[in-house]
N, C-alpha and C. Protein backbone atom coordinates (compact mmCIF):
# COMPACT_ATOMS: atom_id res chain seq x y z
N UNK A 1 14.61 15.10 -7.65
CA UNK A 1 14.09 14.82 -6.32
C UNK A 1 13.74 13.32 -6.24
N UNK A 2 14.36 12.72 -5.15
CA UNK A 2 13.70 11.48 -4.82
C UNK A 2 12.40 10.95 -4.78
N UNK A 3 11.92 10.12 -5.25
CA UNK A 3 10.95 9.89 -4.64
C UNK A 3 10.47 8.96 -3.31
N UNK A 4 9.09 9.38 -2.83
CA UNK A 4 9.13 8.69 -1.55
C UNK A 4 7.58 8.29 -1.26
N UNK A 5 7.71 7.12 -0.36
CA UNK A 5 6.42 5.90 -0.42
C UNK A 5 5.51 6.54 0.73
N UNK A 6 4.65 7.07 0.37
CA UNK A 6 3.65 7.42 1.37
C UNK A 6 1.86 6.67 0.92
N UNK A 7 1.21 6.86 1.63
CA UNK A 7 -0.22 5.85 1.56
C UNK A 7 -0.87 6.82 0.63
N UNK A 8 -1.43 5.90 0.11
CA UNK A 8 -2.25 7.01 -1.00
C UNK A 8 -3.82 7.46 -0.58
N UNK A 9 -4.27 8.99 -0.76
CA UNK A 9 -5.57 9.44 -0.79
C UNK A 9 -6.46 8.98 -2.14
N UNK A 10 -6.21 8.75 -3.08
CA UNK A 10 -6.87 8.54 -3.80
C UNK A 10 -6.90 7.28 -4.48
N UNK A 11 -5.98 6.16 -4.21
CA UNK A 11 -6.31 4.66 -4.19
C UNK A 11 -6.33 3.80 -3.29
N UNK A 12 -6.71 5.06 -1.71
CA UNK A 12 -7.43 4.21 -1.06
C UNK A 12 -8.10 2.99 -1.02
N UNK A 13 -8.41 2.06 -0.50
CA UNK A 13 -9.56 1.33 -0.40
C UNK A 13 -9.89 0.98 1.30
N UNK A 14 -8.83 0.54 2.05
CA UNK A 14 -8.68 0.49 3.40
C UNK A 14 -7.71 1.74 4.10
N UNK A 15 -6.66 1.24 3.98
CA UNK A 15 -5.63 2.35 4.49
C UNK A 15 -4.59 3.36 3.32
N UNK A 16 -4.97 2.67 2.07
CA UNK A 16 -3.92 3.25 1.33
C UNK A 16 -2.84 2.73 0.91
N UNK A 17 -2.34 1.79 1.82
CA UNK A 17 -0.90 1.00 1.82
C UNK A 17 -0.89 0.81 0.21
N UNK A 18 -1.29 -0.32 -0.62
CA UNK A 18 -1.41 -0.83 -1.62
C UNK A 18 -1.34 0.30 -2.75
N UNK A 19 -2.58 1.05 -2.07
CA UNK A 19 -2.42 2.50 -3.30
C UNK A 19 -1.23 2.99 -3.08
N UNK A 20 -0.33 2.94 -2.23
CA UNK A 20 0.61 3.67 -1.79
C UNK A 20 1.78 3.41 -3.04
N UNK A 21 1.70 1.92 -3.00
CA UNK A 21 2.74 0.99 -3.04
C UNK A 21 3.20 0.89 -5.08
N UNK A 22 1.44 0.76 -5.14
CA UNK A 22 1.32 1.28 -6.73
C UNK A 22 1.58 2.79 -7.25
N UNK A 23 1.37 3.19 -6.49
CA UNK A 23 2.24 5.20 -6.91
C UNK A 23 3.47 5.02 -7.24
N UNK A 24 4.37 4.36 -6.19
CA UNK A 24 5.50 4.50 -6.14
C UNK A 24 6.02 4.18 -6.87
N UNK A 25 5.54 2.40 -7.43
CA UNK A 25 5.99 1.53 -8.94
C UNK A 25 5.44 2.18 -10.14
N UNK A 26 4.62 2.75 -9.70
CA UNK A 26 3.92 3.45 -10.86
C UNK A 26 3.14 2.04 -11.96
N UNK A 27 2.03 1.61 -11.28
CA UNK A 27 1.58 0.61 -11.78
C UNK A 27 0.26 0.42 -11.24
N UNK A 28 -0.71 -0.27 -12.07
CA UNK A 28 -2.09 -0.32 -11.42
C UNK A 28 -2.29 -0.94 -9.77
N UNK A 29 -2.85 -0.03 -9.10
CA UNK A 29 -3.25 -0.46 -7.70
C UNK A 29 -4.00 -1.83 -7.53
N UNK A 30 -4.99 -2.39 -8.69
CA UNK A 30 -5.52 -3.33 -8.85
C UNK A 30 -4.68 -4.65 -8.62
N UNK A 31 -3.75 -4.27 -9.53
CA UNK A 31 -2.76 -5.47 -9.58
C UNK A 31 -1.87 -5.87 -8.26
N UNK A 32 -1.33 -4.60 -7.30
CA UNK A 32 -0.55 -4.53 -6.50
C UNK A 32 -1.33 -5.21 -5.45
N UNK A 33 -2.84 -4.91 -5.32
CA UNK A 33 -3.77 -5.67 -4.46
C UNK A 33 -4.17 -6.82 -4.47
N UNK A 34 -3.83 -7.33 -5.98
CA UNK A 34 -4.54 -9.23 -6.03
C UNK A 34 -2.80 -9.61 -5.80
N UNK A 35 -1.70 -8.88 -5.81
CA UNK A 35 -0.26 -9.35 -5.71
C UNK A 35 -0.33 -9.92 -4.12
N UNK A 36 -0.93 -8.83 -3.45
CA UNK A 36 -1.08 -8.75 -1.84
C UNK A 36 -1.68 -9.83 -1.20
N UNK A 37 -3.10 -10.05 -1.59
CA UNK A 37 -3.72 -11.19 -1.39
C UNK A 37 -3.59 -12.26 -1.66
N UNK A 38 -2.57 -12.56 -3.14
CA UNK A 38 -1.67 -13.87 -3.57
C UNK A 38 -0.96 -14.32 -2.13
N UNK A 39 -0.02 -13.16 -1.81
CA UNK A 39 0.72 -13.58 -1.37
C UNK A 39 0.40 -13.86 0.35
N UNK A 40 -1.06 -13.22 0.85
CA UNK A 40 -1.43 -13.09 2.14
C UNK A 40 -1.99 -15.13 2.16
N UNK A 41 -2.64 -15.20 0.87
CA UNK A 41 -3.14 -16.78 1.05
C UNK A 41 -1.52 -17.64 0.98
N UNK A 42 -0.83 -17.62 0.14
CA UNK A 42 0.18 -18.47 0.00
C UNK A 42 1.02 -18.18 1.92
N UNK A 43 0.76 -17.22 2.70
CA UNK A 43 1.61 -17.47 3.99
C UNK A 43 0.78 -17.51 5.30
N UNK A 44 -0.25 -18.13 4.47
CA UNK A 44 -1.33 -17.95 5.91
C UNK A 44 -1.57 -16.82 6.29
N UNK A 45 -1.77 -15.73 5.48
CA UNK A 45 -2.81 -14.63 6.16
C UNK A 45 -1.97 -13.62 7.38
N UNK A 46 -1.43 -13.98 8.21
CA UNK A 46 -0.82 -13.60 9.14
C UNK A 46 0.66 -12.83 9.52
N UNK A 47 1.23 -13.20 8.31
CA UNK A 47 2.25 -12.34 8.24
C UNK A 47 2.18 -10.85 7.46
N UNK A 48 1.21 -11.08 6.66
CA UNK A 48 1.41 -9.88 5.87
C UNK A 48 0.22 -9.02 6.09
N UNK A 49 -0.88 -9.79 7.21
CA UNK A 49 -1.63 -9.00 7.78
C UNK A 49 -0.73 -7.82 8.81
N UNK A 50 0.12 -8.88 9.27
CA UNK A 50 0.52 -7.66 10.35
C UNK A 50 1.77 -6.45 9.76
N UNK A 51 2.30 -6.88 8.27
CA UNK A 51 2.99 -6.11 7.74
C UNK A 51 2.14 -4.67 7.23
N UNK A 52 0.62 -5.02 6.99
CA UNK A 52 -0.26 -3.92 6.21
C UNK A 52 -0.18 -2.87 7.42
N UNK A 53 -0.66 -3.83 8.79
CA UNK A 53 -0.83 -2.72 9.60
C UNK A 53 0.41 -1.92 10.14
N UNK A 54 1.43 -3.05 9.98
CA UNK A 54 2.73 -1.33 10.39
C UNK A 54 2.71 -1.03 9.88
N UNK A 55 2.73 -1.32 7.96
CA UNK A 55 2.69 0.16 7.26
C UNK A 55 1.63 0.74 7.49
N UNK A 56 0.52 0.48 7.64
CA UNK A 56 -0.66 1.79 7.43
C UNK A 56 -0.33 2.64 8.95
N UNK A 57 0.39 2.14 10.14
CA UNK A 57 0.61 3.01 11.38
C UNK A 57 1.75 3.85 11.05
N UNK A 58 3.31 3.23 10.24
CA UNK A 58 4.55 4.19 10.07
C UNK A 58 4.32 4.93 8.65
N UNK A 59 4.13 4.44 7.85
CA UNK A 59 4.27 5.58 6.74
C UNK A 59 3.25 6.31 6.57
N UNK A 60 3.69 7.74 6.47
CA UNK A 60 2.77 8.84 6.53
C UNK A 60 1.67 8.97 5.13
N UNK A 61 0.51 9.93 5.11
CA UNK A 61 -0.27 10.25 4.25
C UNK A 61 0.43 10.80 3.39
N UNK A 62 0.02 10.68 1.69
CA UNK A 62 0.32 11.56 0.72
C UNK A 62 0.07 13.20 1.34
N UNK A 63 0.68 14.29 1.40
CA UNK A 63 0.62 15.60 1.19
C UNK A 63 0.03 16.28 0.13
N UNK A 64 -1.51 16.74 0.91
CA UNK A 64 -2.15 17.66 -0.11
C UNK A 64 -1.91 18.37 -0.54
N UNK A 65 -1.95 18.32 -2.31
CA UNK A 65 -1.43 19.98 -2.77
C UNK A 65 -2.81 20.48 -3.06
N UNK A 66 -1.96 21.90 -2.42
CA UNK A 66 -2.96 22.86 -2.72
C UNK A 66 -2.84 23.81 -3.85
């Protein structure tokens, strides 16, 4: 089965995106988040602000198992 990028419930911190992003690579969320903020200061803040928020609006929540 494929796998597929959804926001994460449990490495939340804002929306998930980041936790999302580290599931998928399978790699610490910590890291994927100072990667984020590297790269939000190196372009002025503004581009990848508005990239967090389409992802946190299009890609869906992780699916709770029950």
């Amino acid at each position: 089965m494929a796998k597929k990028f959804y926001r994460s419930f449990g490495q939340r911190m804002l929306g998930g995106v980041c936790g999302g992003l580290a599931e998928y690579f399978d790699t610490d969320a910590s890291l994927v988040r100072l990667i984020f903020v590297g790269v939000c200061l190196v372009t002025a803040v503004l581009p990848m602000f508005l990239f967090y928020l389409i992802a946190w609006i299009v890609v869906p929540t992780e699916p709770k198992v029950s």
